[in-house]
PDB file of N, CA and C in Angstrom:
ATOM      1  N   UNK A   1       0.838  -1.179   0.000  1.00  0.00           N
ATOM      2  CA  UNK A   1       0.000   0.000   0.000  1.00  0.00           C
ATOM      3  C   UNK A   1       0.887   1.249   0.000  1.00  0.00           C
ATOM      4  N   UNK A   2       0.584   2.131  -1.189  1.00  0.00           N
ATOM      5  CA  UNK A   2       1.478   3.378  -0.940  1.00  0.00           C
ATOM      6  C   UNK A   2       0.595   4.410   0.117  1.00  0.00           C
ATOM      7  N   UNK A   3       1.926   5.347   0.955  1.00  0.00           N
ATOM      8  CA  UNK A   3       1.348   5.552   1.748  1.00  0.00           C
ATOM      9  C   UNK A   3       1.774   7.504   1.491  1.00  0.00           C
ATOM     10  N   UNK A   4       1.423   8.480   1.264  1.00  0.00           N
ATOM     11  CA  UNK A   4       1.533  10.144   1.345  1.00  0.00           C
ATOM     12  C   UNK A   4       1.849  10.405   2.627  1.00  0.00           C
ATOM     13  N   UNK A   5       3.660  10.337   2.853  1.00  0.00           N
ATOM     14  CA  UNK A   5       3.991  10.600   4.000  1.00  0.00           C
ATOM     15  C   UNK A   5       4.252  12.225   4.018  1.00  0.00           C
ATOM     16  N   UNK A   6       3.656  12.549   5.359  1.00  0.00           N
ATOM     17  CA  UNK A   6       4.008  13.896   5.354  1.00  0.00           C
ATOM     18  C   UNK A   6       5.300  14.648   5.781  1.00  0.00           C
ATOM     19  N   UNK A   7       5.611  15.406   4.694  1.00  0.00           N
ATOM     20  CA  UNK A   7       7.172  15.775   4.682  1.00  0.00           C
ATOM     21  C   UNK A   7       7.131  16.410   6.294  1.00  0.00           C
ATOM     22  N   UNK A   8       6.649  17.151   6.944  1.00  0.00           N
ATOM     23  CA  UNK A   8       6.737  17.522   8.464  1.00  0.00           C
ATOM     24  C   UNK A   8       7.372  16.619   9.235  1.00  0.00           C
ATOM     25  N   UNK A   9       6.582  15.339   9.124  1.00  0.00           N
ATOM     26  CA  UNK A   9       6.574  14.104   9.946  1.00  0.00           C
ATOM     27  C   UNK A   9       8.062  13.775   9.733  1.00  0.00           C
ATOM     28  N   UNK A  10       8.296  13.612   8.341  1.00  0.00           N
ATOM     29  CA  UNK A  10       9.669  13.515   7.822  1.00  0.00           C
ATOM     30  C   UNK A  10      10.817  13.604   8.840  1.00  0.00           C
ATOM     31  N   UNK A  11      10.764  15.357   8.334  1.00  0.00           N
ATOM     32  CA  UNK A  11      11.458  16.371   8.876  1.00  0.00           C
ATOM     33  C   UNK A  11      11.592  16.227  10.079  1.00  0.00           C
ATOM     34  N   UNK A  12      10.455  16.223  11.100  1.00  0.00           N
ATOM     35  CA  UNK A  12      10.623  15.815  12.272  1.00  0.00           C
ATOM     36  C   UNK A  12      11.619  15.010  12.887  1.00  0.00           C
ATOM     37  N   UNK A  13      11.485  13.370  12.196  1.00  0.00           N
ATOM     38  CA  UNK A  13      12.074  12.192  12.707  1.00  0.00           C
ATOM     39  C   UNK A  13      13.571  12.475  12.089  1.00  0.00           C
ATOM     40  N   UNK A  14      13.904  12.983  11.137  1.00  0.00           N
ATOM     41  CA  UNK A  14      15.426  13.491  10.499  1.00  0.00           C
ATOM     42  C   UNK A  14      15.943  14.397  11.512  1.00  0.00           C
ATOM     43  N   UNK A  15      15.094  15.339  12.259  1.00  0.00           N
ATOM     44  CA  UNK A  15      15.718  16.003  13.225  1.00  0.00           C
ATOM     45  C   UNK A  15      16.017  15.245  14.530  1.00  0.00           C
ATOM     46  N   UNK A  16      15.145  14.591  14.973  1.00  0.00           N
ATOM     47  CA  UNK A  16      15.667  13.606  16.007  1.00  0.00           C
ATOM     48  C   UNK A  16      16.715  12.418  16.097  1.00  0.00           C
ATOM     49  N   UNK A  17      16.775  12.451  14.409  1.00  0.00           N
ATOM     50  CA  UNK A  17      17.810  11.291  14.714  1.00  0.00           C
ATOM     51  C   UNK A  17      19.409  12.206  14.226  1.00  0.00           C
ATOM     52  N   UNK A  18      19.266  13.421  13.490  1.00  0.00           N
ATOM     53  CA  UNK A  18      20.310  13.689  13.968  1.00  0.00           C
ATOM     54  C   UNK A  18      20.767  14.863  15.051  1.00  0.00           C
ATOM     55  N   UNK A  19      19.998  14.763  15.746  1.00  0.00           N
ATOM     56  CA  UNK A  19      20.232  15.789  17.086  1.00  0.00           C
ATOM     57  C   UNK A  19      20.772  14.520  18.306  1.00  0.00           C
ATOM     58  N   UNK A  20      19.838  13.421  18.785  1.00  0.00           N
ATOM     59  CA  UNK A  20      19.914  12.262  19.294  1.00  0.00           C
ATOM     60  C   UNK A  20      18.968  12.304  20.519  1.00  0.00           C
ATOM     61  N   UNK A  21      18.142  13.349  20.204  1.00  0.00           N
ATOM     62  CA  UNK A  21      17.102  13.541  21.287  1.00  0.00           C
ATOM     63  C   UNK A  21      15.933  14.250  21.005  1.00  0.00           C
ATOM     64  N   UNK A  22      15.208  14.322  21.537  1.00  0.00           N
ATOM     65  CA  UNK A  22      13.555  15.112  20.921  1.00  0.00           C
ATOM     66  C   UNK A  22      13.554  16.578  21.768  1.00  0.00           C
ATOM     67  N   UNK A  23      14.655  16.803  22.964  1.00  0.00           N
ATOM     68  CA  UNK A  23      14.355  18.331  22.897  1.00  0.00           C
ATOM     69  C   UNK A  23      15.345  18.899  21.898  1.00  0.00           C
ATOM     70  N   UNK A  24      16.340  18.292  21.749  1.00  0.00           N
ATOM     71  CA  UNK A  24      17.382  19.216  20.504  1.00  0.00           C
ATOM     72  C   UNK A  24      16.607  19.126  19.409  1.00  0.00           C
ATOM     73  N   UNK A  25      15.843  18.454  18.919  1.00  0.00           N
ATOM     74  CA  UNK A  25      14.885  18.627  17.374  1.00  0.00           C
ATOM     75  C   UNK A  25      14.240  19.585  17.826  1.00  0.00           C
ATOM     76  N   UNK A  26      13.544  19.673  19.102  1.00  0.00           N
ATOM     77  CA  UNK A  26      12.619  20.589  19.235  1.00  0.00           C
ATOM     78  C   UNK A  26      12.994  21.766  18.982  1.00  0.00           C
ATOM     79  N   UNK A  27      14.084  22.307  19.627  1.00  0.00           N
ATOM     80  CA  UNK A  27      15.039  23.142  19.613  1.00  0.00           C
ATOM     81  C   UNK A  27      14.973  23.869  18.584  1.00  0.00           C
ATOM     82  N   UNK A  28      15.831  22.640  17.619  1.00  0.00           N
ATOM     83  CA  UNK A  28      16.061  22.865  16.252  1.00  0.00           C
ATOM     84  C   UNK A  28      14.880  23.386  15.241  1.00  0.00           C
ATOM     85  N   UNK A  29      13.917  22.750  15.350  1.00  0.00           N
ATOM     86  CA  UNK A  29      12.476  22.828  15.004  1.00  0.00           C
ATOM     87  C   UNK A  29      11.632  24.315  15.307  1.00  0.00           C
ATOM     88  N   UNK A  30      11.989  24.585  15.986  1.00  0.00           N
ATOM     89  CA  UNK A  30      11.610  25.855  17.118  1.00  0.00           C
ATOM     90  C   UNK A  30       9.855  25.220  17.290  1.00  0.00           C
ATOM     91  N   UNK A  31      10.066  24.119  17.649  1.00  0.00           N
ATOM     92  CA  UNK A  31       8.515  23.291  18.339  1.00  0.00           C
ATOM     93  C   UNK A  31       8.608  22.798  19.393  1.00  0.00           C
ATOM     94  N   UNK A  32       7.278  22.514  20.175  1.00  0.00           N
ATOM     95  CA  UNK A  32       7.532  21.821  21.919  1.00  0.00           C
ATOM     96  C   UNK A  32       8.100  20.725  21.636  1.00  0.00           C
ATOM     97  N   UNK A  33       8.649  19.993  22.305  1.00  0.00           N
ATOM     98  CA  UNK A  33       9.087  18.520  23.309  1.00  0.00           C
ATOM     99  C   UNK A  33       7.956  17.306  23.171  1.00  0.00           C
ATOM    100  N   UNK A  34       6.663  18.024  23.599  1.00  0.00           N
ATOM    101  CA  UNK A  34       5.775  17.346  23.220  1.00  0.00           C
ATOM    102  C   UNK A  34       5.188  16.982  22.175  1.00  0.00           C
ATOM    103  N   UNK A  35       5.099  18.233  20.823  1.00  0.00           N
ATOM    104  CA  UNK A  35       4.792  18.025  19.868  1.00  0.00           C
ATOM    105  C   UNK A  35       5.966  17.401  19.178  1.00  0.00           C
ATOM    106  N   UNK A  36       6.953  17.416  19.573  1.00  0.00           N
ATOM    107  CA  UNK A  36       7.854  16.115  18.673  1.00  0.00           C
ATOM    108  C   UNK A  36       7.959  15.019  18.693  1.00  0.00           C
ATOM    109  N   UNK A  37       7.551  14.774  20.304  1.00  0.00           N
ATOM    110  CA  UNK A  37       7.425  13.184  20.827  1.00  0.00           C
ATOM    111  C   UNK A  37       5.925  13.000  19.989  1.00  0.00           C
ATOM    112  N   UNK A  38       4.938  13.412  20.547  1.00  0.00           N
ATOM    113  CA  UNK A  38       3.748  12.906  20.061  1.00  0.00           C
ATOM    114  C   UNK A  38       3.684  13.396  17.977  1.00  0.00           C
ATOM    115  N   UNK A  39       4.013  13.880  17.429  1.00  0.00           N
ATOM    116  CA  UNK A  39       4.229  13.631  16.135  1.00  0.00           C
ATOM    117  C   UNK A  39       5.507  12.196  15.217  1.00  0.00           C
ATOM    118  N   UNK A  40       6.595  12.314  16.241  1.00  0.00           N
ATOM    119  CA  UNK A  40       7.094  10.569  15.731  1.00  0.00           C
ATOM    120  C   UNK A  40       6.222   9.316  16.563  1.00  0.00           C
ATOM    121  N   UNK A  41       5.447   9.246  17.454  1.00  0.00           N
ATOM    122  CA  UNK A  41       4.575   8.483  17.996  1.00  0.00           C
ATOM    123  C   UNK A  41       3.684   8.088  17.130  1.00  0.00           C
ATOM    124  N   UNK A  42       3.386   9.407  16.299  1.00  0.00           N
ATOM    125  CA  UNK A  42       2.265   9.044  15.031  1.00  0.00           C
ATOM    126  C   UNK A  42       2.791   8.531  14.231  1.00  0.00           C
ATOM    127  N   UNK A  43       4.092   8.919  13.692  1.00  0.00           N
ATOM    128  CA  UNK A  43       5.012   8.112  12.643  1.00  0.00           C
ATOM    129  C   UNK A  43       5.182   6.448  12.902  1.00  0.00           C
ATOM    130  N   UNK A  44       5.403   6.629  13.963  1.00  0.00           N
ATOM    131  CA  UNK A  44       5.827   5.351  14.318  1.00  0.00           C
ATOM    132  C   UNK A  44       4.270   4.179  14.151  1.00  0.00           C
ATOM    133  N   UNK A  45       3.655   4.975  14.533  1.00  0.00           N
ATOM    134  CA  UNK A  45       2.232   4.370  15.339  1.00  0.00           C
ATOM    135  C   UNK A  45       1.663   3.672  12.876  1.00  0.00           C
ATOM    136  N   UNK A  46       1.469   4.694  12.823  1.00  0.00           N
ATOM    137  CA  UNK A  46       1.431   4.590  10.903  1.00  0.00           C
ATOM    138  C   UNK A  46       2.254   3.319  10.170  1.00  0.00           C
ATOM    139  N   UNK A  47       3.842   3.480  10.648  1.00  0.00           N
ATOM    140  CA  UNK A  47       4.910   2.565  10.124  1.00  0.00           C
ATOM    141  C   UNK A  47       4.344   1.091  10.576  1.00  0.00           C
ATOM    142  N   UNK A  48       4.014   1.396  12.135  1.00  0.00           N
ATOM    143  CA  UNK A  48       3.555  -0.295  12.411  1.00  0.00           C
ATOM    144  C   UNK A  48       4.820  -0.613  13.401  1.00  0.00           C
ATOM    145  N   UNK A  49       6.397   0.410  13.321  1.00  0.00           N
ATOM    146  CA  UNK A  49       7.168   0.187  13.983  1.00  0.00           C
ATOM    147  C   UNK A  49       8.024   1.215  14.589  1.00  0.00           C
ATOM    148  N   UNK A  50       8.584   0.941  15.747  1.00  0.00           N
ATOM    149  CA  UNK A  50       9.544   1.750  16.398  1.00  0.00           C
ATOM    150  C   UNK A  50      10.600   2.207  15.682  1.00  0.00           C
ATOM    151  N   UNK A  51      10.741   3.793  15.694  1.00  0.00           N
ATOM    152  CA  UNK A  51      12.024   4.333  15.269  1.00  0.00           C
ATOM    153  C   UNK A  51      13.097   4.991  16.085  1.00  0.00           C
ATOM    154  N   UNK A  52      12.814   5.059  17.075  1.00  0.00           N
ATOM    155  CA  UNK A  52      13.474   5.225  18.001  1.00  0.00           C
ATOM    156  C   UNK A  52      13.398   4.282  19.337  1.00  0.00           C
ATOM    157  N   UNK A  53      14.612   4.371  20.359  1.00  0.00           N
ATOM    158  CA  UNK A  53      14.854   3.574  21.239  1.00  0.00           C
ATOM    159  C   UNK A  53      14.959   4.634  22.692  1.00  0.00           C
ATOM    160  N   UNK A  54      13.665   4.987  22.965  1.00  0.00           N
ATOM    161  CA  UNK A  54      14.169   6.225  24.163  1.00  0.00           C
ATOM    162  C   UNK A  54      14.582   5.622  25.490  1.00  0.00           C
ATOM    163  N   UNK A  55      15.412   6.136  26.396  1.00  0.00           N
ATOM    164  CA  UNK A  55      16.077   6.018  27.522  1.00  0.00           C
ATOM    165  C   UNK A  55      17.023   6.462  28.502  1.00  0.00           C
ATOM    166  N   UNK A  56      17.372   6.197  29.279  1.00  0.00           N
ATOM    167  CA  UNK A  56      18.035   6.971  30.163  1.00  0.00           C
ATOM    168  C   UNK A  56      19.226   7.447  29.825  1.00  0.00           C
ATOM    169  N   UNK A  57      19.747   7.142  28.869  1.00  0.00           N
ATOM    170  CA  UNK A  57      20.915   7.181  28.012  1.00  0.00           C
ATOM    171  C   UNK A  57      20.518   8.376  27.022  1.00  0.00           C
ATOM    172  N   UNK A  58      19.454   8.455  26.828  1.00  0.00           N
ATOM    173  CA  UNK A  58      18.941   9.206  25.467  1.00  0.00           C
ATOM    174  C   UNK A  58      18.188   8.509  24.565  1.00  0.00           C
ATOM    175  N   UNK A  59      18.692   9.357  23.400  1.00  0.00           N
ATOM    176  CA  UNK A  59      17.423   8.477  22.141  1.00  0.00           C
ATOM    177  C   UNK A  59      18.148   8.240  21.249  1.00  0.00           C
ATOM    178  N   UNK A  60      17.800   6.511  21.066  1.00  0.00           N
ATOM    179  CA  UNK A  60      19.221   5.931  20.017  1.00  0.00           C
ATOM    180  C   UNK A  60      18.330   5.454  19.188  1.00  0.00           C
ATOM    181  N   UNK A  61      17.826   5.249  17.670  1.00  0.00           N
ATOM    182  CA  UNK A  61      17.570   4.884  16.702  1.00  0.00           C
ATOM    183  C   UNK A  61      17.483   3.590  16.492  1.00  0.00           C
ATOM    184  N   UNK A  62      16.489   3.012  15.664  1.00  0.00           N
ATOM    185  CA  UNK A  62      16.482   1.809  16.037  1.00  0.00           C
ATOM    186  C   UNK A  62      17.025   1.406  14.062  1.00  0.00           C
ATOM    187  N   UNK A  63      16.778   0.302  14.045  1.00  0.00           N
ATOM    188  CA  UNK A  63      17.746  -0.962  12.869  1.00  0.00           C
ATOM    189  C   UNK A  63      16.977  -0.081  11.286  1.00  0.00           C
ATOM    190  N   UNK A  64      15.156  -0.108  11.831  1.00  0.00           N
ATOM    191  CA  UNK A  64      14.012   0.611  11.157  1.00  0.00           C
ATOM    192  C   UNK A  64      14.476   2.291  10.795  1.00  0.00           C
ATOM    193  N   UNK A  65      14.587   2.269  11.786  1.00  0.00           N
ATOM    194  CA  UNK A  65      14.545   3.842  11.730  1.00  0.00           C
ATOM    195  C   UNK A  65      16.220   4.322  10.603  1.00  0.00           C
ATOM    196  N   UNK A  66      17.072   3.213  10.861  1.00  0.00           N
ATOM    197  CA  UNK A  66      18.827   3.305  10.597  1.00  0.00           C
ATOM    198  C   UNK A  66      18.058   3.270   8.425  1.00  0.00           C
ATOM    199  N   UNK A  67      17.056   2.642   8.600  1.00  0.00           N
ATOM    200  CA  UNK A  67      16.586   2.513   7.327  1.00  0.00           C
ATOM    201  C   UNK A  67      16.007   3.561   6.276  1.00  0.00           C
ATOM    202  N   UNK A  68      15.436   3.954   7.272  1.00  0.00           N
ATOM    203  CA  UNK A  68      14.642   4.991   6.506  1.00  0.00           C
ATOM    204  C   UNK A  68      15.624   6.845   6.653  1.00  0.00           C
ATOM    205  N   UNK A  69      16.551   6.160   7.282  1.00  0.00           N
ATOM    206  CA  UNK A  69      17.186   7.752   7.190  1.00  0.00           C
ATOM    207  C   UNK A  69      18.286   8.376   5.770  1.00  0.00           C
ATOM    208  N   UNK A  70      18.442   7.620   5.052  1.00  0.00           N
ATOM    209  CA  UNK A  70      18.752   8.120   3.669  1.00  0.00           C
ATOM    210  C   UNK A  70      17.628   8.756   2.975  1.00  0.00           C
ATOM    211  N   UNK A  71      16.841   7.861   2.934  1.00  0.00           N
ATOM    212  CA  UNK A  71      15.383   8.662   2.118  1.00  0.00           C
ATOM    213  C   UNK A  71      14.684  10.015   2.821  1.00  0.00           C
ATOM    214  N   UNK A  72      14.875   9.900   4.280  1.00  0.00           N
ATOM    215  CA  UNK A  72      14.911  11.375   4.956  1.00  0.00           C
ATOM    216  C   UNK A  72      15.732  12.376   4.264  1.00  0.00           C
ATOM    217  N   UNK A  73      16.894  12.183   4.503  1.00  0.00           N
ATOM    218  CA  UNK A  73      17.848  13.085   4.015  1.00  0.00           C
ATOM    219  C   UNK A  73      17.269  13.273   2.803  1.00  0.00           C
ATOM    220  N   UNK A  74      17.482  12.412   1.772  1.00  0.00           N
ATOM    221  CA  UNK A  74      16.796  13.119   0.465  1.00  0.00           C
ATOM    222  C   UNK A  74      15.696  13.760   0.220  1.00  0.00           C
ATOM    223  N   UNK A  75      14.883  13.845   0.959  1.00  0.00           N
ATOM    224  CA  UNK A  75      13.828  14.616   1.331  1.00  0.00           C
ATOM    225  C   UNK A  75      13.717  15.630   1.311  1.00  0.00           C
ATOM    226  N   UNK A  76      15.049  15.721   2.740  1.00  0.00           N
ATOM    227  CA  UNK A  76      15.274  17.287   2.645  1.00  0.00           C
ATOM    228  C   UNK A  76      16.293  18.002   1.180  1.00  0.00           C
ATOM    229  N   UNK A  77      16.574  17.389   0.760  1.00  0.00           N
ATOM    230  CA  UNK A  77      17.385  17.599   0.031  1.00  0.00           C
ATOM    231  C   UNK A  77      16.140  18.343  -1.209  1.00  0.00           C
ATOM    232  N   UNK A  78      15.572  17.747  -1.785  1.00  0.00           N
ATOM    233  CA  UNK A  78      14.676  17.801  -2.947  1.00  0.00           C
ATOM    234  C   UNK A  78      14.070  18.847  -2.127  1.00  0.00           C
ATOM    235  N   UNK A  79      13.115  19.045  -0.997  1.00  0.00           N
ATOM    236  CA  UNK A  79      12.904  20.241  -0.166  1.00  0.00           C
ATOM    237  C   UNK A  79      13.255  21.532  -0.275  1.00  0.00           C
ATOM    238  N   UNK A  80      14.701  21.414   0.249  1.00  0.00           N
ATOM    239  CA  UNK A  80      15.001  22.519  -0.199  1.00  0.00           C
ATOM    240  C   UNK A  80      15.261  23.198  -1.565  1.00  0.00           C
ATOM    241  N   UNK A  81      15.742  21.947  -2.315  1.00  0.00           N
ATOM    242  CA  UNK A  81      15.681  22.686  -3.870  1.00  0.00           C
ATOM    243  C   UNK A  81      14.282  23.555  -4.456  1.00  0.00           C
ATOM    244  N   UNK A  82      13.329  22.544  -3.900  1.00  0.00           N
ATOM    245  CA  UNK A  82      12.266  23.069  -3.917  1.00  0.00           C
ATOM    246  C   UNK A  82      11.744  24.730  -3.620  1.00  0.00           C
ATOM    247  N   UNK A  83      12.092  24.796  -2.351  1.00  0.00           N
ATOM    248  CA  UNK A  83      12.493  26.033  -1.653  1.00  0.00           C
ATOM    249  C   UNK A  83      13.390  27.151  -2.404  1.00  0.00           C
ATOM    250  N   UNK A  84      13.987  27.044  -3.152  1.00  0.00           N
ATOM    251  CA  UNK A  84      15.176  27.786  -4.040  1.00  0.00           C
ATOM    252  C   UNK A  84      14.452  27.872  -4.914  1.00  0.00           C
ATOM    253  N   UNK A  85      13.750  26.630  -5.956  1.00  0.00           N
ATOM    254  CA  UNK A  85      13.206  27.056  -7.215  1.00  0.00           C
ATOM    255  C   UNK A  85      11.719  28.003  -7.107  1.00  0.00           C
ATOM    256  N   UNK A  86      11.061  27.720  -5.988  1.00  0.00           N
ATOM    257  CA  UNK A  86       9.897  28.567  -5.531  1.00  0.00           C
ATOM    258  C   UNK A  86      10.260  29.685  -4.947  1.00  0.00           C
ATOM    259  N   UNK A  87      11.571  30.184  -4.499  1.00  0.00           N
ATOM    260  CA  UNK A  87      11.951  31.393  -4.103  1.00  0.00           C
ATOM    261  C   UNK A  87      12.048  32.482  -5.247  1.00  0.00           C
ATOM    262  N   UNK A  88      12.752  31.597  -6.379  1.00  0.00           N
ATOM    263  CA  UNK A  88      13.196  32.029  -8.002  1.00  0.00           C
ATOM    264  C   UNK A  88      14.506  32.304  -7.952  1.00  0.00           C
ATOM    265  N   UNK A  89      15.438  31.138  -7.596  1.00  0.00           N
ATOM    266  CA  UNK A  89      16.669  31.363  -7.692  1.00  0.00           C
ATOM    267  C   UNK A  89      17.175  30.664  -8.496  1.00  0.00           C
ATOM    268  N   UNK A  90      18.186  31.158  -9.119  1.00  0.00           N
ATOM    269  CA  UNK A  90      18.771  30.956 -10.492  1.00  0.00           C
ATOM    270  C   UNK A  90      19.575  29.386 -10.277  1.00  0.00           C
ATOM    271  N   UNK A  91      19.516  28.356 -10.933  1.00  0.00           N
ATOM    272  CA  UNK A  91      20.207  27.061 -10.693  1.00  0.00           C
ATOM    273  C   UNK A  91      21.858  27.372 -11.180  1.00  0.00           C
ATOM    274  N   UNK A  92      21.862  28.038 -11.658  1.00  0.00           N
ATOM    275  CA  UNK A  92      23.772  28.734 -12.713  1.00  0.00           C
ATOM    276  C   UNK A  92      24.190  29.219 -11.619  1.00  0.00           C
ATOM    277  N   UNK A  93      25.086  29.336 -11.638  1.00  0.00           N
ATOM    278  CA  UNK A  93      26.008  30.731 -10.346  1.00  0.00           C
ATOM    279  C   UNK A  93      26.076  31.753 -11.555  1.00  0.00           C
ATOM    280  N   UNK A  94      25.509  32.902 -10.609  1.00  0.00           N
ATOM    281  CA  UNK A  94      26.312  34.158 -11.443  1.00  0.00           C
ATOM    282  C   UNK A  94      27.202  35.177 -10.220  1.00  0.00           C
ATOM    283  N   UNK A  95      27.781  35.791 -11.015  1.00  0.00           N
ATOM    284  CA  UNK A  95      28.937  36.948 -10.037  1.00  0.00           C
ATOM    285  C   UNK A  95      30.077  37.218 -10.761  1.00  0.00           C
ATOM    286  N   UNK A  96      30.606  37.371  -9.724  1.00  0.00           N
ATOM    287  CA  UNK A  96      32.079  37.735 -10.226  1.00  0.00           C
ATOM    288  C   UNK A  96      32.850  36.517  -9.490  1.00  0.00           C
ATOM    289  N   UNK A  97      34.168  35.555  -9.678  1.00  0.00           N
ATOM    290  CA  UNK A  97      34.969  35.111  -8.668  1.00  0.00           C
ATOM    291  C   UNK A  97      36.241  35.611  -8.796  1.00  0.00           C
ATOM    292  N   UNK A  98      36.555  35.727  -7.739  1.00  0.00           N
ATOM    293  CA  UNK A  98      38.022  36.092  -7.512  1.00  0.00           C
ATOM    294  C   UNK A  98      39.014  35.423  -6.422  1.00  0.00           C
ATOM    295  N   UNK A  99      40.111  34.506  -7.490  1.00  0.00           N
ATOM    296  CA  UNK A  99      40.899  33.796  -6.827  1.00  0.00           C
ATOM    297  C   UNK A  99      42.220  34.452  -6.929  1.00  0.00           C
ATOM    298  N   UNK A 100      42.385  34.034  -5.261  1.00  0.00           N
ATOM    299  CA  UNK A 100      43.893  34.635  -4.836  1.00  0.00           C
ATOM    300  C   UNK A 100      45.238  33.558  -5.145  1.00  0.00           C
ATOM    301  N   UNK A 101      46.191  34.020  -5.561  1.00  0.00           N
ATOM    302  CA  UNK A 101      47.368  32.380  -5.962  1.00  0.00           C
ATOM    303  C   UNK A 101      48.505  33.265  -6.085  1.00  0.00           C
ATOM    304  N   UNK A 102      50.095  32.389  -5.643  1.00  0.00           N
ATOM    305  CA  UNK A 102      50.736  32.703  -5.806  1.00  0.00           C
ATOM    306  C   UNK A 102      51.037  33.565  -7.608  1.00  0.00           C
ATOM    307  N   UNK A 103      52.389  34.144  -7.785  1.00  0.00           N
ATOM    308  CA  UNK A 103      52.859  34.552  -9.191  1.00  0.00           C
ATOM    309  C   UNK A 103      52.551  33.243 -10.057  1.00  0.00           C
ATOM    310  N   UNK A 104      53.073  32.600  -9.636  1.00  0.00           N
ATOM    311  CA  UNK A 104      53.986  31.489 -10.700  1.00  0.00           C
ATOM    312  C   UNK A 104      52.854  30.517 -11.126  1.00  0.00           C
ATOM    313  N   UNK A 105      51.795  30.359 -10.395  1.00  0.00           N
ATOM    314  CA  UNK A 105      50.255  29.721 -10.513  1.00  0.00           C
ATOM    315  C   UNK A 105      49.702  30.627 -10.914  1.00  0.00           C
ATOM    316  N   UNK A 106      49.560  31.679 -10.900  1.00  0.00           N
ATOM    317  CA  UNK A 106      48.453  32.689 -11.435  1.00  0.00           C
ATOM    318  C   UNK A 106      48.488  32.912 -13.038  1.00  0.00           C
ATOM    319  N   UNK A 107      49.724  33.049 -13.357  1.00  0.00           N
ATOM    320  CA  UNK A 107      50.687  33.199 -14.737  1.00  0.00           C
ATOM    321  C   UNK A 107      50.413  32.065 -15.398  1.00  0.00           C
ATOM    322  N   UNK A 108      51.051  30.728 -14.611  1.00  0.00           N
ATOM    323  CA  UNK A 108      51.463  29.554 -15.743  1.00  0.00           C
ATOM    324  C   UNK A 108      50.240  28.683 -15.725  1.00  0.00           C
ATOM    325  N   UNK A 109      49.043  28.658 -14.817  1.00  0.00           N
ATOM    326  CA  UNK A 109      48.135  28.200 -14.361  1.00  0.00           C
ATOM    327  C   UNK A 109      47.077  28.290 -14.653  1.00  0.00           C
ATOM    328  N   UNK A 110      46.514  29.375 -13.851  1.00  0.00           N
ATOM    329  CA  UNK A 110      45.300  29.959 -14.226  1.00  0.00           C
ATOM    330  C   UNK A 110      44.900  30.794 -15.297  1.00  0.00           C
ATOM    331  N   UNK A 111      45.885  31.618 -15.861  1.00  0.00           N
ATOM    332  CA  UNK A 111      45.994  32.265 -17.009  1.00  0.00           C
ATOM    333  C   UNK A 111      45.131  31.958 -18.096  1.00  0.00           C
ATOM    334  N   UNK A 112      45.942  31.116 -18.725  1.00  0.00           N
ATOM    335  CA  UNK A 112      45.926  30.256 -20.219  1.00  0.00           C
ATOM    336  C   UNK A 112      44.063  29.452 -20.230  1.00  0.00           C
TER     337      UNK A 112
END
C-alpha cells in the first residue's frame, strides 16, 4: 500500500535522529518537546514500527529507523531545492569570482 507521508513528519524524525534527542529537534524545530514526541509516535504508530529507542541514556535509533534515514535526508534535500526554485533562484552561479594564488600559478596556471 502506498502511503503520502508527510514531509513535516519527515522532517521531524530526520531532526531527532540527527540531534539524538527530541528536545534538541525541538530546539532545532523551534517546536515543543511534546509536539515532537507525540508527532514521531504518530510516525511510528502509521509505520507499524519503532524508530526510536528512548532512555536513560537518550534516544538511540532503532535498525528501522537506521533505514529509513537516507530517504529522509533526500527529502530534505529535494525540499530545499524546492524552496530555491519557488523562491526564483537561479540554478547557474552568477557573479564575479576572484581567486587569490601565488605569481607562478596565477601566470602559468590559471591564465591560459
Amino acid at each position: 500500500m502506498i502511503q503520502d507521508w508527510s514531509w513535516d513528519d519527515v522532517r521531524i524524525f530526520l531532526a531527532v535522529a540527527e540531534e539524538g534527542s527530541f528536545s534538541a529537534a525541538a530546539t532545532r524545530l523551534e517546536l515543543g518537546q511534546p509536539t515532537v514526541s507525540r508527532r514521531v509516535a504518530m510516525l511510528e504508530e502509521s509505520l507499524g514500527y519503532p524508530l526510536f529507542r528512548r532512555g536513560r541514556r537518550g534516544t538511540m535509533i532503532t535498525r528501522e529507523g537506521e533505514r529509513l534515514l537516507d530517504a529522509a535526508r533526500q527529502m530534505a534535500r529535494w525540499a530545499a531545492e524546492f524552496d530555491a526554485v519557488a523562491a526564483g533562484s537561479e540554478s547557474e552561479a552568477i557573479g564575479r569570482v576572484s581567486i587569490a594564488a601565488p605569481p607562478g600559478v596565477a601566470f602559468d596556471i590559471l591564465t591560459p
